[in-house]
Each structure stands twice: as C-alpha cells, then as structure tokens.
C-alpha atoms as a PDB file:
ATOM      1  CA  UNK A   1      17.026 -10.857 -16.068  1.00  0.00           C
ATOM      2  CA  UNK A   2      13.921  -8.854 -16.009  1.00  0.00           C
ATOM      3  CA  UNK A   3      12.051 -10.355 -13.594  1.00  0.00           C
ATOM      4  CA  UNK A   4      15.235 -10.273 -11.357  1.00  0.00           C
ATOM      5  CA  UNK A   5      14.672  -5.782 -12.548  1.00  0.00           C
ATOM      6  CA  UNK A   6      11.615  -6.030 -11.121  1.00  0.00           C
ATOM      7  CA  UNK A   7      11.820  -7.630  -8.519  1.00  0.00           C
ATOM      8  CA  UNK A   8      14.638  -4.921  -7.693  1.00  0.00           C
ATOM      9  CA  UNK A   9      12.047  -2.347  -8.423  1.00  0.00           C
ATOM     10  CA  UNK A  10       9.519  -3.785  -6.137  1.00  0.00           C
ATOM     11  CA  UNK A  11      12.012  -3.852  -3.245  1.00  0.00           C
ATOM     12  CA  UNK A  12      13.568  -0.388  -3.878  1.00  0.00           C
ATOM     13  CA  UNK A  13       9.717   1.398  -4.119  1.00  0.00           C
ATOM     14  CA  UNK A  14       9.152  -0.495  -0.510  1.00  0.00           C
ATOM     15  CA  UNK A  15      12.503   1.223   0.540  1.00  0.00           C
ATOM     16  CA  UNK A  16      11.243   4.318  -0.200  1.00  0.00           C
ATOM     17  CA  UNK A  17       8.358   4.037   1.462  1.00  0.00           C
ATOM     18  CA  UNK A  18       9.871   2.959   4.689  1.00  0.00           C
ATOM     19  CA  UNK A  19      11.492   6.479   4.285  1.00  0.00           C
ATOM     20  CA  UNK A  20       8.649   8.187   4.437  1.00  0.00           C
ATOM     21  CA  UNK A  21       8.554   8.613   0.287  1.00  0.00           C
ATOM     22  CA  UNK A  22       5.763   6.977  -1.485  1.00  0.00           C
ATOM     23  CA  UNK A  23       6.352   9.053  -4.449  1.00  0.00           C
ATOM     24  CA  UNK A  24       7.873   6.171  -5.926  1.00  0.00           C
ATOM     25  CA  UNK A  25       4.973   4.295  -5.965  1.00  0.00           C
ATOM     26  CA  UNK A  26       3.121   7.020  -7.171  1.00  0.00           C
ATOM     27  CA  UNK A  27       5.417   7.660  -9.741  1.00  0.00           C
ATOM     28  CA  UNK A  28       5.609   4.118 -11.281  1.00  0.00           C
ATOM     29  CA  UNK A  29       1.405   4.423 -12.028  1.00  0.00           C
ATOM     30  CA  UNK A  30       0.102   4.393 -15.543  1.00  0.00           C
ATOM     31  CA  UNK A  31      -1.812   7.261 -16.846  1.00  0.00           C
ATOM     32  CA  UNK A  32      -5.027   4.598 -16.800  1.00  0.00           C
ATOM     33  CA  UNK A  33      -4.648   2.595 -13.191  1.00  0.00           C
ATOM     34  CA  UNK A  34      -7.114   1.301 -10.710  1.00  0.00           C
ATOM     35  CA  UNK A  35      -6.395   0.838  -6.922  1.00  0.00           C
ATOM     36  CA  UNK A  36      -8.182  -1.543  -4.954  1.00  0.00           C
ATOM     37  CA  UNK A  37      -7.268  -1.599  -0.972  1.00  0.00           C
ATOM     38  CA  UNK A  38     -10.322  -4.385   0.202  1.00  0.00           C
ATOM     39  CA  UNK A  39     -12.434  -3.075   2.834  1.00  0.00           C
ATOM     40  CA  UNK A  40     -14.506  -0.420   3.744  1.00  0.00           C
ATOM     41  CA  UNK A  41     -12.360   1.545   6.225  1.00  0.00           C
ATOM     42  CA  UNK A  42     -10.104   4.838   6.248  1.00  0.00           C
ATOM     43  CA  UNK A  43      -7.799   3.185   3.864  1.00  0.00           C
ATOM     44  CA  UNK A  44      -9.770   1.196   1.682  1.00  0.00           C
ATOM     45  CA  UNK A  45     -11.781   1.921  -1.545  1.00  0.00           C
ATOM     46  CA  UNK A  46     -10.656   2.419  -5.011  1.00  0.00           C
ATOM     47  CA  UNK A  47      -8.773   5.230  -6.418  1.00  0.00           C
ATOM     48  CA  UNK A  48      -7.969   5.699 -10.063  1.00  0.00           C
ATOM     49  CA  UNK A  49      -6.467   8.996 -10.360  1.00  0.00           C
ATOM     50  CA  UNK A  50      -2.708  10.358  -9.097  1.00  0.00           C
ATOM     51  CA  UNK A  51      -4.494  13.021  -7.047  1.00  0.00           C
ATOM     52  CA  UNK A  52      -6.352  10.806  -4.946  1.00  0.00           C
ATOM     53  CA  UNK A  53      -3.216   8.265  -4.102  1.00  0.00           C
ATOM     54  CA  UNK A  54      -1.634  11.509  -3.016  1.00  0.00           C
ATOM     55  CA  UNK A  55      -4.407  12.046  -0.767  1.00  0.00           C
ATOM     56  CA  UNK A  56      -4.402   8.306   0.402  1.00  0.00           C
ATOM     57  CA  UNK A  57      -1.008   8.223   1.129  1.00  0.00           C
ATOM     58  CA  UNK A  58      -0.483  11.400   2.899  1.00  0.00           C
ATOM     59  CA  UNK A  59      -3.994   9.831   5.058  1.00  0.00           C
ATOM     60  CA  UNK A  60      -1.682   6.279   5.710  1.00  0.00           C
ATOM     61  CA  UNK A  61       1.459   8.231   6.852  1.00  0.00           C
ATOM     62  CA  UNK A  62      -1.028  10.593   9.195  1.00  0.00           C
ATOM     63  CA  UNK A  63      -2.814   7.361  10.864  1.00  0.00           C
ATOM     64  CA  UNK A  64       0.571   5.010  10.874  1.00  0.00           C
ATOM     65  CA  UNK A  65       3.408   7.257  10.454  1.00  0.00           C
ATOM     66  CA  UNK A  66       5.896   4.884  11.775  1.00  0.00           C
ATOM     67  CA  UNK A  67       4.473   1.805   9.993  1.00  0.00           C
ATOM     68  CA  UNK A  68       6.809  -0.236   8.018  1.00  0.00           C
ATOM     69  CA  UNK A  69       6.980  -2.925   5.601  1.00  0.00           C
ATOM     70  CA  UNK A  70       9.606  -6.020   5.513  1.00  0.00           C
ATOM     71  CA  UNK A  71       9.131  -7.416   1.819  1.00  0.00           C
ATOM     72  CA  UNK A  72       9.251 -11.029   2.718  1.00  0.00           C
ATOM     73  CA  UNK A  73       8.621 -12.447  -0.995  1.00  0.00           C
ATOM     74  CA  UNK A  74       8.085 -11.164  -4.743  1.00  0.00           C
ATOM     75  CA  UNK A  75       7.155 -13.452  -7.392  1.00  0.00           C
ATOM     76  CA  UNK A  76       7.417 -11.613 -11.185  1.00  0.00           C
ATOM     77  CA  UNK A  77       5.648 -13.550 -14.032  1.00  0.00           C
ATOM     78  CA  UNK A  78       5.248 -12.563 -17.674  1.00  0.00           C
ATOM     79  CA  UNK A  79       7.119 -10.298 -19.921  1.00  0.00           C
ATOM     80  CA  UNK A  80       7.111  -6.267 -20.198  1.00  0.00           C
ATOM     81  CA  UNK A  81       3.801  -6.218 -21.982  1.00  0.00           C
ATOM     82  CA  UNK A  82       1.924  -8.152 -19.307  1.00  0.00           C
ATOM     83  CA  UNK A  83       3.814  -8.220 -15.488  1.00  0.00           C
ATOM     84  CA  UNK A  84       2.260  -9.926 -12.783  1.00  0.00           C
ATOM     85  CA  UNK A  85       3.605  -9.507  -9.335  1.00  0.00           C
ATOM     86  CA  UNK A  86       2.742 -10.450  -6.166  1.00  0.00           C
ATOM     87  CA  UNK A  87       4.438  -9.589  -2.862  1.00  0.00           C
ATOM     88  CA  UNK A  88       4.114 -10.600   0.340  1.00  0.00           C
ATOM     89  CA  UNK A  89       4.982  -7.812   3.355  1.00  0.00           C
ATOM     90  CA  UNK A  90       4.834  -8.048   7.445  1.00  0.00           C
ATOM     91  CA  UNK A  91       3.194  -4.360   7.659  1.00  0.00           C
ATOM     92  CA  UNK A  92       4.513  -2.926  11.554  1.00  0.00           C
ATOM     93  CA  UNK A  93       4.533  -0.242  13.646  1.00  0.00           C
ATOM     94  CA  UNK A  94       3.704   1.424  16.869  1.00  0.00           C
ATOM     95  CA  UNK A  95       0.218   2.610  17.901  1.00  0.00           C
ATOM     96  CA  UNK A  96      -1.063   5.792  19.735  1.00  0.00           C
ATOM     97  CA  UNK A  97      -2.013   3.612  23.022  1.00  0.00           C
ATOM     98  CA  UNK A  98       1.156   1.755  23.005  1.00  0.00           C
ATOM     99  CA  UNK A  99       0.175  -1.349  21.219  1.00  0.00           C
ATOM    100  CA  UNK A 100       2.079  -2.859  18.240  1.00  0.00           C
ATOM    101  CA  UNK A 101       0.410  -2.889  14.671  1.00  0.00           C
ATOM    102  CA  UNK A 102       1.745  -6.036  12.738  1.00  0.00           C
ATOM    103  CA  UNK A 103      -0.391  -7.479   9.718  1.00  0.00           C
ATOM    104  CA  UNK A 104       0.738  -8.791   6.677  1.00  0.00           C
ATOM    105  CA  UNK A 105       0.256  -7.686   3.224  1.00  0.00           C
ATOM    106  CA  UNK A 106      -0.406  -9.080   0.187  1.00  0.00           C
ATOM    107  CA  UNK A 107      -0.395  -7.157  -2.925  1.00  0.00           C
ATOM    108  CA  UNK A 108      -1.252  -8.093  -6.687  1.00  0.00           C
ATOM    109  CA  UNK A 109       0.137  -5.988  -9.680  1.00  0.00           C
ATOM    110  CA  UNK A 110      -0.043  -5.669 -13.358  1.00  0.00           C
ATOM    111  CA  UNK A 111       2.324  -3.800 -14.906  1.00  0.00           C
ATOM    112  CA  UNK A 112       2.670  -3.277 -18.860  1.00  0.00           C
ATOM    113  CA  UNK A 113       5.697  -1.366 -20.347  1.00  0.00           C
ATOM    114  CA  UNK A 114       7.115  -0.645 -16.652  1.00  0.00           C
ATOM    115  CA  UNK A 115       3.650   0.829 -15.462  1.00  0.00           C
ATOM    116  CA  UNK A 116       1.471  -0.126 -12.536  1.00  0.00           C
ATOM    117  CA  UNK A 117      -2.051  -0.446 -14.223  1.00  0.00           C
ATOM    118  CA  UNK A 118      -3.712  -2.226 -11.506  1.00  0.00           C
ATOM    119  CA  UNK A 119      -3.126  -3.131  -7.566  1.00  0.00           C
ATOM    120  CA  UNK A 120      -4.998  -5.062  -5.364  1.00  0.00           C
ATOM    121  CA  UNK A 121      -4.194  -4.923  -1.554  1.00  0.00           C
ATOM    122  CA  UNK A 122      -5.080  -7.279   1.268  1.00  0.00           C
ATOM    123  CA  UNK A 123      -4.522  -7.881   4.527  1.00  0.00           C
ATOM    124  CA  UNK A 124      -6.102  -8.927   8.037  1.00  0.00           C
ATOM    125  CA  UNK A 125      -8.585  -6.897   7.949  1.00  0.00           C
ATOM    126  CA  UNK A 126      -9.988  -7.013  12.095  1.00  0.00           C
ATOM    127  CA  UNK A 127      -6.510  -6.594  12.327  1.00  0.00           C
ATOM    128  CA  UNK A 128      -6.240  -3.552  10.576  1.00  0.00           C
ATOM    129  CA  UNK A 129      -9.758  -2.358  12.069  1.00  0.00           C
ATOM    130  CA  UNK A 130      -8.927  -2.779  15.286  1.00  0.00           C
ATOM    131  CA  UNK A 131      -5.756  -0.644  14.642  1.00  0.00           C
ATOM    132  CA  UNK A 132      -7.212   1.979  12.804  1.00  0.00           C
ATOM    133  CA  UNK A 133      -9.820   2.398  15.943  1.00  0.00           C
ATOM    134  CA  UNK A 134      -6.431   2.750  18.059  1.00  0.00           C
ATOM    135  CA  UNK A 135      -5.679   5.451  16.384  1.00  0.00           C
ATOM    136  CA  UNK A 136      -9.625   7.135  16.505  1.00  0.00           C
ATOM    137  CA  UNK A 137      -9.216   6.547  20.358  1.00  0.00           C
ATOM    138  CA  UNK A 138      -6.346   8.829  20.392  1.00  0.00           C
ATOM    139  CA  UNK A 139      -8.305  11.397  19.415  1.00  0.00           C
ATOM    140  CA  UNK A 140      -6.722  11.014  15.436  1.00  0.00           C
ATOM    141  CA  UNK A 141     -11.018  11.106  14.097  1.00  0.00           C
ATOM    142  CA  UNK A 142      -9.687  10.643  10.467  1.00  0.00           C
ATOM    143  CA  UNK A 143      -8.942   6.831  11.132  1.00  0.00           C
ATOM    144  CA  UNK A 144     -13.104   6.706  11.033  1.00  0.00           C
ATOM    145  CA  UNK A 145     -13.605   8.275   8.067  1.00  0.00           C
ATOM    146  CA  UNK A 146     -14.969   6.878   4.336  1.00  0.00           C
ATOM    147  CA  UNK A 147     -12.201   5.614   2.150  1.00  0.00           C
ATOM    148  CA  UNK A 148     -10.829   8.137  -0.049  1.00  0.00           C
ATOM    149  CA  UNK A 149     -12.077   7.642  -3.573  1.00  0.00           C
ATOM    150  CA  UNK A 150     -12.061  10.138  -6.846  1.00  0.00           C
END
C-alpha cells in the first residue's frame, strides 16, 4: 500500500508541474536536500537550498515553458524511513525556432519520512544542449548561462 502512495505522489507532483506548479515538488523537499541535474548547462548543477530550486524552476519554465512530462514508469522500494524511487519521463515541448524538444528523463530519489532528501536527474544531454541553444538563438541569452547553484 505505500509504495502504491507514492507512487500516487510521484504522479500527482508531475501533474502539477505540467500545470505550470512546481511548488509541489518544492514543497515535498526536506529541510537538508541535495539536487543534482548532470551537466554543466543552464539547468544543471547542484542546489541544496529551497531558494535556489525556486530560482531553477522559475529559469526551466522561462527557457521551456510549454515543456511537459509523460511519467512513463515509477518503481518505489523500501519503507518510509528509506524510499527509493526512480521514474522514467518523455520530457516534450515546442521550441522558439519551431523544432520539437523530446528527451527522456530519468530521475533517482530518496525520500525518508515523506521527504525528498536527494534527486538525481538525467537525461540526453546533446539533446538537451542542442535545445537549450534553440532557445539562446531566439534571442532568450539565459539558456547560456552557469547553472544556478547556492
């Protein structure tokens, strides 16, 4: 029954996203997290504070406002003292120049007592690049900036 909970969870915070409200996500982090997006682009790095997720998030929905995420698969192991999760997403949306952004996602979580304490994201990342670039072309500069970090 739990796992089926969190699994629920999972799906619901990916809803909310979709709707343009990630403060579900931001919401279900621990006072002690760590972030890990692999790569060294505008929306990579490592954040470990609620103030800089705000900041990367309100950066994602500014370079891919209309990019969405189809939760394909969630696996839950462990109890509520120790959850692992992994999902698996197809990321999409459109693109300044007309192109299509599709990637997928892969995502790694611990969660203890209900809590995100760690993610790990990863994806294509030429596939991302060469998105993200897209969206410098169009005159957007921010998609060629540093990762955001604390």
């Amino acid at each position: 029954m739990y796992k089926h909970i969190v699994r629920a969870r999972v799906r619901a915070t990916f809803d909310r996203i979709n709707a343009g409200d990630y403060t579900a996500m931001v919401d279900g982090l621990a006072p002690d997290f760590e972030y890990h997006f692999h790569g060294d682009h505008a929306l990579g790095g490592r954040r470990t504070t609620r103030a800089a997720m705000i900041r990367w998030w309100e950066r994602t929905l500014r370079l891919l406002p209309g990019a969405r995420f189809d939760v394909r698969e969630v696996l839950v192991n462990g109890g509520p003292w120790h959850t692992r999760v992994a999902t698996r997403c197809h990321v999409f949306g459109d693109l300044p120049d007309g192109s299509r952004y599709e990637n997928t996602v892969f995502q790694f979580l611990t969660l203890k007592w209900g809590k995100v304490t760690s993610v790990e994201t990863v994806e294509d990342l030429q596939v991302l690049e060469r998105a993200l670039q897209a969206v410098a072309d169009s005159g957007i500069q921010e998609a060629a900036s540093d990762p955001i970090g604390d």
